[in-house]
Every structure is written in structure tokens, then in C-alpha cells.
PDB file of N, CA and C in Angstrom:
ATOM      1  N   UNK A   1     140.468  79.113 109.931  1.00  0.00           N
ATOM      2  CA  UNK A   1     139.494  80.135 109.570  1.00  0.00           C
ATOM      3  C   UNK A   1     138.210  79.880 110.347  1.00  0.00           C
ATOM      4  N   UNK A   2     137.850  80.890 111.332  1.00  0.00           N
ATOM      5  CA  UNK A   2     136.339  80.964 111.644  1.00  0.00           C
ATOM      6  C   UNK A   2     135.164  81.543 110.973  1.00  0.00           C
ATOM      7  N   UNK A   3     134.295  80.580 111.134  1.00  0.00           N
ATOM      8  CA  UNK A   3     132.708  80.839 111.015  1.00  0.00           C
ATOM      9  C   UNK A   3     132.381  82.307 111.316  1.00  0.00           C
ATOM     10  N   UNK A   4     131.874  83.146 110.946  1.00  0.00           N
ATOM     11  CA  UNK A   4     131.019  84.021 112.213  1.00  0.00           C
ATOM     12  C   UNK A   4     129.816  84.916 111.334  1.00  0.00           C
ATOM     13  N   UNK A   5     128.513  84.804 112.001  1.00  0.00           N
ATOM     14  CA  UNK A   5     127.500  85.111 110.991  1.00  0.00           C
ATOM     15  C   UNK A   5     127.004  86.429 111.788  1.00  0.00           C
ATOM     16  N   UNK A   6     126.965  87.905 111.398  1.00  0.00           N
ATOM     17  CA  UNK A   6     126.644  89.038 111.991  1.00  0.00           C
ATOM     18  C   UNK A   6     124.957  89.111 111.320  1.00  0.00           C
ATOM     19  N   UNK A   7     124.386  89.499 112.344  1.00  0.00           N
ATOM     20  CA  UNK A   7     122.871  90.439 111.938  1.00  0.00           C
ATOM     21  C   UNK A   7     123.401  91.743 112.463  1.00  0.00           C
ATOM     22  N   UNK A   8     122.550  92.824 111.960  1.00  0.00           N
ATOM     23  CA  UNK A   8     122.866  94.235 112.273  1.00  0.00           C
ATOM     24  C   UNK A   8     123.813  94.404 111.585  1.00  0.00           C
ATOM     25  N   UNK A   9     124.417  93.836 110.509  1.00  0.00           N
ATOM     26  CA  UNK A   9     125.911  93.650 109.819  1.00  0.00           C
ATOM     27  C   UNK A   9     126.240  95.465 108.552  1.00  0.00           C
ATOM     28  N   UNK A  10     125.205  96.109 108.312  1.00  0.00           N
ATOM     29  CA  UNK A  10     124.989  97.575 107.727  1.00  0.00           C
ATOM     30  C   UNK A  10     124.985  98.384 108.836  1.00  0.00           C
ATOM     31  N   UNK A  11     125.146  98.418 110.356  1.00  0.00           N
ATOM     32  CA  UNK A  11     125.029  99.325 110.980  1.00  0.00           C
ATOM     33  C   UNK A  11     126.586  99.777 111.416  1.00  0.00           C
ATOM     34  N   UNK A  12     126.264 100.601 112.418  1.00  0.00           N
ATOM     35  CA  UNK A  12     127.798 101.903 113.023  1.00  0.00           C
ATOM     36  C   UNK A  12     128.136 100.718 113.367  1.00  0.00           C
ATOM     37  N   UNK A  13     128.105  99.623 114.272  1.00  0.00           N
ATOM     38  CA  UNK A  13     128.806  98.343 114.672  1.00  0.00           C
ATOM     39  C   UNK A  13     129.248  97.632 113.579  1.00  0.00           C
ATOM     40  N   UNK A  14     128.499  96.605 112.972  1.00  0.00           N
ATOM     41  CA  UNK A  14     128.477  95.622 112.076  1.00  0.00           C
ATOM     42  C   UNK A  14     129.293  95.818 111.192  1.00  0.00           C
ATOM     43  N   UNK A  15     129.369  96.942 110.302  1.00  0.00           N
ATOM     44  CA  UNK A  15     130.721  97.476 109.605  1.00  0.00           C
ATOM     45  C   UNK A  15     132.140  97.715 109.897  1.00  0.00           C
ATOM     46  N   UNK A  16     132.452  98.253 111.054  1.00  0.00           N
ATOM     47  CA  UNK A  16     134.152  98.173 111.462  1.00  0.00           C
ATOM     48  C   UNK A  16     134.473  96.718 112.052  1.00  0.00           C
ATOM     49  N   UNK A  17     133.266  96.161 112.454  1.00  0.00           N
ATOM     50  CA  UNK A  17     133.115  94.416 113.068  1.00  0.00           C
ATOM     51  C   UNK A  17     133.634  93.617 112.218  1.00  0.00           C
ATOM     52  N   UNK A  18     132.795  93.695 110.790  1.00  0.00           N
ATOM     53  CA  UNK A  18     133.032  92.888 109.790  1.00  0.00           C
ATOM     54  C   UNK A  18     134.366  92.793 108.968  1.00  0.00           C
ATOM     55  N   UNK A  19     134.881  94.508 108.607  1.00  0.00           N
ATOM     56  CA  UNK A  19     135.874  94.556 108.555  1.00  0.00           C
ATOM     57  C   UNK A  19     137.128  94.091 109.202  1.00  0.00           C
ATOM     58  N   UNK A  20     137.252  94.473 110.749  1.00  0.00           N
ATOM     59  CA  UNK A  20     138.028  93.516 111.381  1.00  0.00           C
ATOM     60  C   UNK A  20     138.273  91.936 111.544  1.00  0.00           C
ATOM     61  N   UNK A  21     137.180  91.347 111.572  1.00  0.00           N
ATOM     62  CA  UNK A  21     137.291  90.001 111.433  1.00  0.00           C
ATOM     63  C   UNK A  21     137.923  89.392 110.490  1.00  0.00           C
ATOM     64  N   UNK A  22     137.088  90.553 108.788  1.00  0.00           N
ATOM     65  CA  UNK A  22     137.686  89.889 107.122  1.00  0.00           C
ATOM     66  C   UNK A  22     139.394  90.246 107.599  1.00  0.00           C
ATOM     67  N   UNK A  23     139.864  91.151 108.307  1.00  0.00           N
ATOM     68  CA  UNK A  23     141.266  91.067 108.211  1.00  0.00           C
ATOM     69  C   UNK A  23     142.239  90.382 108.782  1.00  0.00           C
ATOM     70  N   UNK A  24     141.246  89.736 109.928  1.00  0.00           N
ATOM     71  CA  UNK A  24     141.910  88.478 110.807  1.00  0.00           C
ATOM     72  C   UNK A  24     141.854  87.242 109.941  1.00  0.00           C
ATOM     73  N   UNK A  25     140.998  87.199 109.099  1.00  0.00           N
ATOM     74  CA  UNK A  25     141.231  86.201 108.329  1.00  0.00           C
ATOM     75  C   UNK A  25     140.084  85.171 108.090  1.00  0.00           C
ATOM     76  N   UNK A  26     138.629  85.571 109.182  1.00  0.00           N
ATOM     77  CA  UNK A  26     137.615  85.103 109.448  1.00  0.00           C
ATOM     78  C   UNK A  26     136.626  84.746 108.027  1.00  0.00           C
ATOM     79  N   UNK A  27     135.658  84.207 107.866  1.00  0.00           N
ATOM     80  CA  UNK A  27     134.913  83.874 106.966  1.00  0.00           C
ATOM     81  C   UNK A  27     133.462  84.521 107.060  1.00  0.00           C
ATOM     82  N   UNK A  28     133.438  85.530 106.658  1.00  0.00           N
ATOM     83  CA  UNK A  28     132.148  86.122 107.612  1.00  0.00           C
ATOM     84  C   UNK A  28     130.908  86.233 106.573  1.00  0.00           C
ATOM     85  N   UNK A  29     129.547  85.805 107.277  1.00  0.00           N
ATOM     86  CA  UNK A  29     128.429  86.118 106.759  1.00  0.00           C
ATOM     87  C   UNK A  29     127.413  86.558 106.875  1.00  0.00           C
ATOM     88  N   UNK A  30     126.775  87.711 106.242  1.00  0.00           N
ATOM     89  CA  UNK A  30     126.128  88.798 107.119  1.00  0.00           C
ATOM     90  C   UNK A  30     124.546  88.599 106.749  1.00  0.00           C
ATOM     91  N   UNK A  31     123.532  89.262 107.561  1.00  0.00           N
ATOM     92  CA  UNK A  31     122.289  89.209 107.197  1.00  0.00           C
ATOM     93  C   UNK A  31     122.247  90.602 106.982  1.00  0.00           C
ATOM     94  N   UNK A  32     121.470  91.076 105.494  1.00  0.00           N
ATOM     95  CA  UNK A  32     121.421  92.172 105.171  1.00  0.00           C
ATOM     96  C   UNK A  32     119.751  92.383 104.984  1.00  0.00           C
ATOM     97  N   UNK A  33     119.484  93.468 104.676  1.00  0.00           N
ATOM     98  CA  UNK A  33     118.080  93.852 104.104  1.00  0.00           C
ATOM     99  C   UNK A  33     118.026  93.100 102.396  1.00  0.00           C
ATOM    100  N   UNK A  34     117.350  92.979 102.301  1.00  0.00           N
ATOM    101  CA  UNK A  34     117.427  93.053 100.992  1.00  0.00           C
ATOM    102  C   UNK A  34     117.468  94.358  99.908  1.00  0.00           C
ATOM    103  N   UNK A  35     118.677  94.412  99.262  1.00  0.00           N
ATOM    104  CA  UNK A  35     119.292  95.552  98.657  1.00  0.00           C
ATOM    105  C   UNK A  35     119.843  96.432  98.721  1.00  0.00           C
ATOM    106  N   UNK A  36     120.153  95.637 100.339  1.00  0.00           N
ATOM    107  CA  UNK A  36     121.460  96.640 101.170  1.00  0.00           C
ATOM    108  C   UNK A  36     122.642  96.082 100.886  1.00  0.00           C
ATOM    109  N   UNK A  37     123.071  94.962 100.540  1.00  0.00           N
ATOM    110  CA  UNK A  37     124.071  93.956  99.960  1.00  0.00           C
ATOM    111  C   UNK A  37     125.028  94.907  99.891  1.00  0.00           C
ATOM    112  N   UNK A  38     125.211  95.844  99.332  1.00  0.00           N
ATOM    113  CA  UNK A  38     126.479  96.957  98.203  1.00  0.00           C
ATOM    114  C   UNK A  38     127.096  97.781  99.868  1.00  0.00           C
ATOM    115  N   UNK A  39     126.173  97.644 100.519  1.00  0.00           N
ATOM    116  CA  UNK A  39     126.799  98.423 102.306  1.00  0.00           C
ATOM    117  C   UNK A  39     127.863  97.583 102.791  1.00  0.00           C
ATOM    118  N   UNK A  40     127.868  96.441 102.618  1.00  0.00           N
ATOM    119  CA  UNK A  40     128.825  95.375 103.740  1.00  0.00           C
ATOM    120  C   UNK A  40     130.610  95.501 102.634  1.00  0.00           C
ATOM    121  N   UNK A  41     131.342  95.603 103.771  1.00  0.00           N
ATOM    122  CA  UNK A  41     132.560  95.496 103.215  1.00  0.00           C
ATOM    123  C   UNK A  41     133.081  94.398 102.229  1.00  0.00           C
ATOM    124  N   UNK A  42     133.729  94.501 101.565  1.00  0.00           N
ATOM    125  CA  UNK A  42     134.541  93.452 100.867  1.00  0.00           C
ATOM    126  C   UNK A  42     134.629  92.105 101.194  1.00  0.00           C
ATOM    127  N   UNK A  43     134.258  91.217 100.869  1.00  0.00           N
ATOM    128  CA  UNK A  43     134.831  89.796 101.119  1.00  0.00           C
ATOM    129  C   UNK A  43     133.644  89.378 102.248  1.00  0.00           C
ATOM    130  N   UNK A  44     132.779  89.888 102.282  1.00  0.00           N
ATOM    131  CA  UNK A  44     131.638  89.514 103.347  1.00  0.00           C
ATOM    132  C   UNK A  44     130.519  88.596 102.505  1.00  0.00           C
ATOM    133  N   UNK A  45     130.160  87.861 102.640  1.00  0.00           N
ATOM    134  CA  UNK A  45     129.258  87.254 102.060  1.00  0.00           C
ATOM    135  C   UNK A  45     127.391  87.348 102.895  1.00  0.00           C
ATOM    136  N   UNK A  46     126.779  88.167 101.406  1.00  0.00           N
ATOM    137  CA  UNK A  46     125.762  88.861 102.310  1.00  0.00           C
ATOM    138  C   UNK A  46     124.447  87.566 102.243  1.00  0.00           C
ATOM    139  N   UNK A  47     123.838  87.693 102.732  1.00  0.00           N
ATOM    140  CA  UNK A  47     122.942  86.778 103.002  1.00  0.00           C
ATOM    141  C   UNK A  47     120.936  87.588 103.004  1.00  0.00           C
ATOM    142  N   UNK A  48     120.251  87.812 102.229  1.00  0.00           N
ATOM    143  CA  UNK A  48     119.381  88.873 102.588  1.00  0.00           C
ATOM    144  C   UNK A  48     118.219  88.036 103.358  1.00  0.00           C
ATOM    145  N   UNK A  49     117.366  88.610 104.429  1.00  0.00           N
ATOM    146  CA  UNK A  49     116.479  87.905 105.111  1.00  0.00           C
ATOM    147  C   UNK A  49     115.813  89.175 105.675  1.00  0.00           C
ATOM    148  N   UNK A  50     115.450  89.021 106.840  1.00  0.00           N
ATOM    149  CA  UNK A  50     114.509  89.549 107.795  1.00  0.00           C
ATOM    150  C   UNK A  50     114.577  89.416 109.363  1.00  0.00           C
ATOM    151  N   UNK A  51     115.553  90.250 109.934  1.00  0.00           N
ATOM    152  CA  UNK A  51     116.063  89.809 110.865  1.00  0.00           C
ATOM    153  C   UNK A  51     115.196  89.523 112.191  1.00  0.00           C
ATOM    154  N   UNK A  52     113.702  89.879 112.061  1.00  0.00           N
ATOM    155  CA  UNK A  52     112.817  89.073 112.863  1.00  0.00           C
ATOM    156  C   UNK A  52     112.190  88.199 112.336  1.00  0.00           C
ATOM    157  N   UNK A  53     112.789  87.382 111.467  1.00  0.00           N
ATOM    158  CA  UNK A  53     111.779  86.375 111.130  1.00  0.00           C
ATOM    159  C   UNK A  53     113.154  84.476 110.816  1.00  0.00           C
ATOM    160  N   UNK A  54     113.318  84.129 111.514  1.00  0.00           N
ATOM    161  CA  UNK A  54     114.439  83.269 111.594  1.00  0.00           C
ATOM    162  C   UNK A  54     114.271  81.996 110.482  1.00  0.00           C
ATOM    163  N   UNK A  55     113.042  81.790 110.336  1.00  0.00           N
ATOM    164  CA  UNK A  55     112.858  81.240 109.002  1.00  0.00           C
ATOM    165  C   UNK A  55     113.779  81.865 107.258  1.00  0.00           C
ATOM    166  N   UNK A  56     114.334  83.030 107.755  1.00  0.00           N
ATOM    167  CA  UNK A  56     114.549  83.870 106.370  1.00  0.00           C
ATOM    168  C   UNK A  56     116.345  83.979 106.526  1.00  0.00           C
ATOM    169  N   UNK A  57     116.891  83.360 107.870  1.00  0.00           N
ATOM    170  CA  UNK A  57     118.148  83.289 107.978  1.00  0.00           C
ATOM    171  C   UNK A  57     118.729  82.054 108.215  1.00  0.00           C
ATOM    172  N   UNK A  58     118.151  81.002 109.138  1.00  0.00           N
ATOM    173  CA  UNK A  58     118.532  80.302 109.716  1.00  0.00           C
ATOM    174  C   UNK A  58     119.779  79.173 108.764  1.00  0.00           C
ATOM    175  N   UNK A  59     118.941  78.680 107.482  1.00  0.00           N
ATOM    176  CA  UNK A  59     119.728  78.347 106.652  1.00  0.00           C
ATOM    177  C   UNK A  59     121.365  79.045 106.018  1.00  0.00           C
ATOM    178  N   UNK A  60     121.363  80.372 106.489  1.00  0.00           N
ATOM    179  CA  UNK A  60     122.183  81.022 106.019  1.00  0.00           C
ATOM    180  C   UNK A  60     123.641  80.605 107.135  1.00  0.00           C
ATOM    181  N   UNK A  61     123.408  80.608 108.522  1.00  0.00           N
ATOM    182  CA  UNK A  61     124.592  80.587 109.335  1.00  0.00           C
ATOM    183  C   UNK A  61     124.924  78.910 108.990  1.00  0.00           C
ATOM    184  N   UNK A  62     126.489  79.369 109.003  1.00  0.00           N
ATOM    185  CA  UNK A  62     127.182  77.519 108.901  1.00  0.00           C
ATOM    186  C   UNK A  62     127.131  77.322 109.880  1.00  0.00           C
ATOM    187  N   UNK A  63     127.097  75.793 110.171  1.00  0.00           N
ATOM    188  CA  UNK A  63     127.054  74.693 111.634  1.00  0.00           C
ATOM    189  C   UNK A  63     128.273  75.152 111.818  1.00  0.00           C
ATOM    190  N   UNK A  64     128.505  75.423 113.382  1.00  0.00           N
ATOM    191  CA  UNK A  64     129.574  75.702 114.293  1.00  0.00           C
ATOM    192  C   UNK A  64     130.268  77.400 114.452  1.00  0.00           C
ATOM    193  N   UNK A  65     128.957  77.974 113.607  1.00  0.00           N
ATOM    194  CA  UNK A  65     129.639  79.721 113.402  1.00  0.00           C
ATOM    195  C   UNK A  65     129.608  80.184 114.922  1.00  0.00           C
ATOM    196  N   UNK A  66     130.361  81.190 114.467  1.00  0.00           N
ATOM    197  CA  UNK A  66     129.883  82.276 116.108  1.00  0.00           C
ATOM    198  C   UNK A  66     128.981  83.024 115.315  1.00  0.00           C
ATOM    199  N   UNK A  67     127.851  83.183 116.140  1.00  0.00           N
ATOM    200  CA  UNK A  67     126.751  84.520 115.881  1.00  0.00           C
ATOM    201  C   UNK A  67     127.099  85.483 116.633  1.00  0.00           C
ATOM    202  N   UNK A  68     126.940  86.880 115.887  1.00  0.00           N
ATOM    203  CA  UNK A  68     127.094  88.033 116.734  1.00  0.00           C
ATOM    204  C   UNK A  68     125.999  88.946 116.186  1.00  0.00           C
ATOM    205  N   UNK A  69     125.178  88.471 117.572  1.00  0.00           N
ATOM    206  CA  UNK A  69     123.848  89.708 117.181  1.00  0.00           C
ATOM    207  C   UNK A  69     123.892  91.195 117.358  1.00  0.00           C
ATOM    208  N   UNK A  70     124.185  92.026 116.648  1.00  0.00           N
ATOM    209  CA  UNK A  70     123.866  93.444 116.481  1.00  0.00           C
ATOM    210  C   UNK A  70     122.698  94.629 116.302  1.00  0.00           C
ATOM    211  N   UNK A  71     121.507  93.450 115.911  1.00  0.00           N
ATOM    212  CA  UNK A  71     120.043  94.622 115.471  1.00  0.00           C
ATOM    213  C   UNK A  71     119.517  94.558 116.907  1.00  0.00           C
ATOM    214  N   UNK A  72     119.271  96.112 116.934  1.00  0.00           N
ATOM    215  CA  UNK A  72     118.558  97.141 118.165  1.00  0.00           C
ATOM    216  C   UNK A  72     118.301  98.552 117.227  1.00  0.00           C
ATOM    217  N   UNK A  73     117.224  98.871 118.413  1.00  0.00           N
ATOM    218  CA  UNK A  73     116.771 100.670 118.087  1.00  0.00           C
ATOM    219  C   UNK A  73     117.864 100.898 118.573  1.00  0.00           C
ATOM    220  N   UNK A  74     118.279 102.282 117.839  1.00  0.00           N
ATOM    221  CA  UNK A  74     119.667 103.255 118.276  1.00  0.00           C
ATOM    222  C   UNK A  74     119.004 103.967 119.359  1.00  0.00           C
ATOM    223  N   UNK A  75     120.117 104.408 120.104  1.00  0.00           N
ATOM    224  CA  UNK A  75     119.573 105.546 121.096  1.00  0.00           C
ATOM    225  C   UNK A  75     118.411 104.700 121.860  1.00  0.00           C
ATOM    226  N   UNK A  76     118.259 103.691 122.638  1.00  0.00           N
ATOM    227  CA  UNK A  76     117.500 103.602 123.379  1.00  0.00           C
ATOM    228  C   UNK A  76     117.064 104.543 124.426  1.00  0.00           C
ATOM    229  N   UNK A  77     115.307 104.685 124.977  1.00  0.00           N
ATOM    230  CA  UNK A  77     114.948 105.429 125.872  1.00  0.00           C
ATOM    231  C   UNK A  77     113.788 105.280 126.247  1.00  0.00           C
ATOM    232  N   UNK A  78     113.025 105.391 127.404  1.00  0.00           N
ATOM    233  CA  UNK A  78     111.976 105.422 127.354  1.00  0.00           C
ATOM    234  C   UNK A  78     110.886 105.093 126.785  1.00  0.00           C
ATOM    235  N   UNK A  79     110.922 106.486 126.437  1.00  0.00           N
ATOM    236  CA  UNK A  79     110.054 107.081 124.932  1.00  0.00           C
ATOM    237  C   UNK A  79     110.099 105.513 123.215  1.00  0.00           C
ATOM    238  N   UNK A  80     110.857 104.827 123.762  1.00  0.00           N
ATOM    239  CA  UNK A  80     110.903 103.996 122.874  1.00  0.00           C
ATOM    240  C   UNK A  80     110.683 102.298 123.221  1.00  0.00           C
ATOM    241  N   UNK A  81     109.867 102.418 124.382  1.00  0.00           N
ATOM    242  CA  UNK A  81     109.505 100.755 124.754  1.00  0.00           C
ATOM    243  C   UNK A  81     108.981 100.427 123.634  1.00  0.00           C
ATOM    244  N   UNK A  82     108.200 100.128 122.737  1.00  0.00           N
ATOM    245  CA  UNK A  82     106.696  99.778 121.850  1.00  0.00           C
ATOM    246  C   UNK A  82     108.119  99.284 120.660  1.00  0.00           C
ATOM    247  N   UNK A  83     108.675 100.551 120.003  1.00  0.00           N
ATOM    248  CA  UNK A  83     110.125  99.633 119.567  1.00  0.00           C
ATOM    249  C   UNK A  83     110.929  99.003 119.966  1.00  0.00           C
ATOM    250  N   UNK A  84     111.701  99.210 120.888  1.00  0.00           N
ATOM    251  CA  UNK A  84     112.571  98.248 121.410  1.00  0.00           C
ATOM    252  C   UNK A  84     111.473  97.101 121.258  1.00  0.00           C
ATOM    253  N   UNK A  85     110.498  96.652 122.039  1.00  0.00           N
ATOM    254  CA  UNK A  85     109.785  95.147 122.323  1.00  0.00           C
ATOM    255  C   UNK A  85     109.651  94.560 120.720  1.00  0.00           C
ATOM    256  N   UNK A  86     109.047  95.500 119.420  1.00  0.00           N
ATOM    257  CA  UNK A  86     109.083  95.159 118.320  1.00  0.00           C
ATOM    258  C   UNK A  86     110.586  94.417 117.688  1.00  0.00           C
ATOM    259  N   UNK A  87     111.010  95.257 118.330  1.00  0.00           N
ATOM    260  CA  UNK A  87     112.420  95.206 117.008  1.00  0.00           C
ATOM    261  C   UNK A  87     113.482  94.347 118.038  1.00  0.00           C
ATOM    262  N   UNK A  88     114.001  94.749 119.143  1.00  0.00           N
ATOM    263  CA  UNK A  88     115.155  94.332 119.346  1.00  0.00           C
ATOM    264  C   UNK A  88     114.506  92.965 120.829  1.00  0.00           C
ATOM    265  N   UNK A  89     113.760  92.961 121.043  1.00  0.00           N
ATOM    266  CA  UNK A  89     112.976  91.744 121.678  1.00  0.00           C
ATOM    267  C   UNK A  89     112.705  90.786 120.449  1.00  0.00           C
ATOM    268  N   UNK A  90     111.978  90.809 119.260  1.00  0.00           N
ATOM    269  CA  UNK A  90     112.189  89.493 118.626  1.00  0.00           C
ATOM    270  C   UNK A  90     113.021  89.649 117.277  1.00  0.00           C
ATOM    271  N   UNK A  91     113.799  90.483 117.468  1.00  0.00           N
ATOM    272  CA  UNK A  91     115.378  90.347 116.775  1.00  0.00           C
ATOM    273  C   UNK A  91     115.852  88.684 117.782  1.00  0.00           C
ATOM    274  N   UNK A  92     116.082  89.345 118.439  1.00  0.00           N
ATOM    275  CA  UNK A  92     117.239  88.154 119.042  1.00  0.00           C
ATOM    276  C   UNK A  92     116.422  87.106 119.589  1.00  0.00           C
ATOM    277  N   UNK A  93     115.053  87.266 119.536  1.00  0.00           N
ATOM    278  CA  UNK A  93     114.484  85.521 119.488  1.00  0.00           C
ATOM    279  C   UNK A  93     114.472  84.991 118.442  1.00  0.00           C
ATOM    280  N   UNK A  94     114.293  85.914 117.360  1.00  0.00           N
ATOM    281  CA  UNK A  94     114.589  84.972 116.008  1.00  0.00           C
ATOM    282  C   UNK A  94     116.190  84.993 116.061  1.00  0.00           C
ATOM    283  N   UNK A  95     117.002  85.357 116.165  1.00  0.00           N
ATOM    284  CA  UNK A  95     118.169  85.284 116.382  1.00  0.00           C
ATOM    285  C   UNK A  95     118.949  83.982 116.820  1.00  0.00           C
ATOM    286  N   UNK A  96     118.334  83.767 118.434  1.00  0.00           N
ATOM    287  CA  UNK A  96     118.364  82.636 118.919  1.00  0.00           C
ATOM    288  C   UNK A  96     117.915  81.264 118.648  1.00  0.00           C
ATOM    289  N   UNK A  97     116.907  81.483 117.802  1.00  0.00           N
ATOM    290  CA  UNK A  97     115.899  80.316 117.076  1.00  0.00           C
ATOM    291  C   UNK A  97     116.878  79.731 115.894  1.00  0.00           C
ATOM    292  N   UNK A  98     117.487  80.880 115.054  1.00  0.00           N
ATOM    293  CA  UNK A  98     117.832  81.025 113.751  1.00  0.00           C
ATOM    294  C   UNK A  98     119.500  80.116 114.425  1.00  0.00           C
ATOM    295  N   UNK A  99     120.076  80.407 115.376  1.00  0.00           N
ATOM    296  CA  UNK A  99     121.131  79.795 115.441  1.00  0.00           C
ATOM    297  C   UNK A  99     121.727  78.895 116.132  1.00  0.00           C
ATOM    298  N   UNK A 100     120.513  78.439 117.070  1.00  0.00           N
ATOM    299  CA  UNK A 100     119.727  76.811 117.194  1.00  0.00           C
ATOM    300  C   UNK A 100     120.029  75.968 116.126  1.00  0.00           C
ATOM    301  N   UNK A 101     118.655  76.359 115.425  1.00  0.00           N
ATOM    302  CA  UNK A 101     118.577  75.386 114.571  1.00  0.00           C
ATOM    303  C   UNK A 101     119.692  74.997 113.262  1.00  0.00           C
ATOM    304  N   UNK A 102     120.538  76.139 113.443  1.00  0.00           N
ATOM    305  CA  UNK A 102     121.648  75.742 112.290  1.00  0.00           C
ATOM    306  C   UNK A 102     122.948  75.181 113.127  1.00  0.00           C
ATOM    307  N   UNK A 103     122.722  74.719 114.186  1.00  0.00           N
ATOM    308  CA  UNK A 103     124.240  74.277 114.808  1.00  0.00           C
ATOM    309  C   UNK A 103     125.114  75.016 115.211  1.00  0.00           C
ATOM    310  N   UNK A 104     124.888  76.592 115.177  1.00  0.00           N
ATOM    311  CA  UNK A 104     125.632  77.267 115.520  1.00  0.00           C
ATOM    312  C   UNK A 104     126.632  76.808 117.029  1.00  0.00           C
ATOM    313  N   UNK A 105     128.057  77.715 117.006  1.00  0.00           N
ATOM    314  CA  UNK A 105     128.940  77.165 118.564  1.00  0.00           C
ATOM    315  C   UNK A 105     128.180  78.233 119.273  1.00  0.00           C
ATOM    316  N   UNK A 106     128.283  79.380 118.944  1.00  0.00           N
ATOM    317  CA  UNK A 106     128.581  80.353 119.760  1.00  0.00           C
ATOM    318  C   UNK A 106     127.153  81.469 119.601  1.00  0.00           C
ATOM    319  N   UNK A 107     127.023  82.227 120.681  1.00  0.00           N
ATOM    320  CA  UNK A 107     126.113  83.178 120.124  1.00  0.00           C
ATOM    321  C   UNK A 107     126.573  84.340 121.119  1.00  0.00           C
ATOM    322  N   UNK A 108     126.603  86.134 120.485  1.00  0.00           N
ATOM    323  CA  UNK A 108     127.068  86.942 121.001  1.00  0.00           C
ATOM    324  C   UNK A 108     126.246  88.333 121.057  1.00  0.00           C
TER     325      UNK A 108
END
């Protein structure tokens, strides 16, 4: 059984993701909003934090998981530098920070 800890784990990705994995047989654990918990499929174990802030997850991924980062603005464009740099620029530095420091194998 593998590790694998999703952020973005409530979105159009993160959901048929999670699902597939729970049916391979994977152990999966997701970072949710807080009180989004009831969105993630069956057998997912939700984890609530703040997906730019790696202090609010890091504890959550097991030593040796695969991370698979998923949070971004939808529809990227242009018109949307000021978000993207907010959101999906220190998404995945806390991302990267967050799965550092927990031993993570893998990051995706």
C-alpha cells in the first residue's frame, strides 16, 4: 500500500485522482478547506489546512508519501498574473516546504 498526500484534493482533478488511487488500493490523504471534508470520496482521509501556508499541512503527509500537488487558478490567462503569483506560486512553495519537512519520497 502507498502513501500519497493530494492538495487541490475537492477539485475537477483531485476527485477522479483520489478515487482512482482508493481503488488501486493506495492510502490516500487529502488537504481540504476546512468544511469541505464531506467533498472527498470515500476512504480518503481528509486533513483540513491552508494550502498556502505549510505550517497547517506539513504534519499531515506520512514520511515517504508521494505528494501530488493540484491547487492552481482554473483557466489560466493573462488577465490573471496577480492570482496565479498569489495562489498557485506559493501553493507549491508551501507545498514543497510542507513535503520537505515531512520526509516525503516523491513530489508531483
Amino acid at each position: 500500500m502507498r502513501s500519497v498526500f493530494v492538495t487541490g484534493s475537492t477539485g475537477y482533478i483531485g476527485r477522479p485522482l483520489i478515487g482512482a488511487l482508493l481503488d488501486r488500493g493506495d492510502a490516500v490523504h487529502a488537504l481540504v478547506r476546512p468544511g469541505s471534508e464531506h467533498r472527498l470520496p470515500a476512504g480518503a482521509t481528509p486533513h483540513a489546512g491552508d494550502a498556502l501556508d505549510a505550517a497547517t499541512f506539513a504534519a499531515a503527509i506520512p514520511r515517504g508519501a508521494t505528494v501530488v500537488h493540484l491547487v492552481g487558478t482554473p483557466h489560466p490567462n493573462p488577465s490573471k498574473a496577480a492570482e496565479f503569483e498569489r495562489v498557485d506560486l506559493q501553493s507549491i512553495r508551501a507545498t514543497t516546504t510542507a513535503a520537505r519537512d515531512a520526509g516525503a519520497a516523491h513530489i508531483v
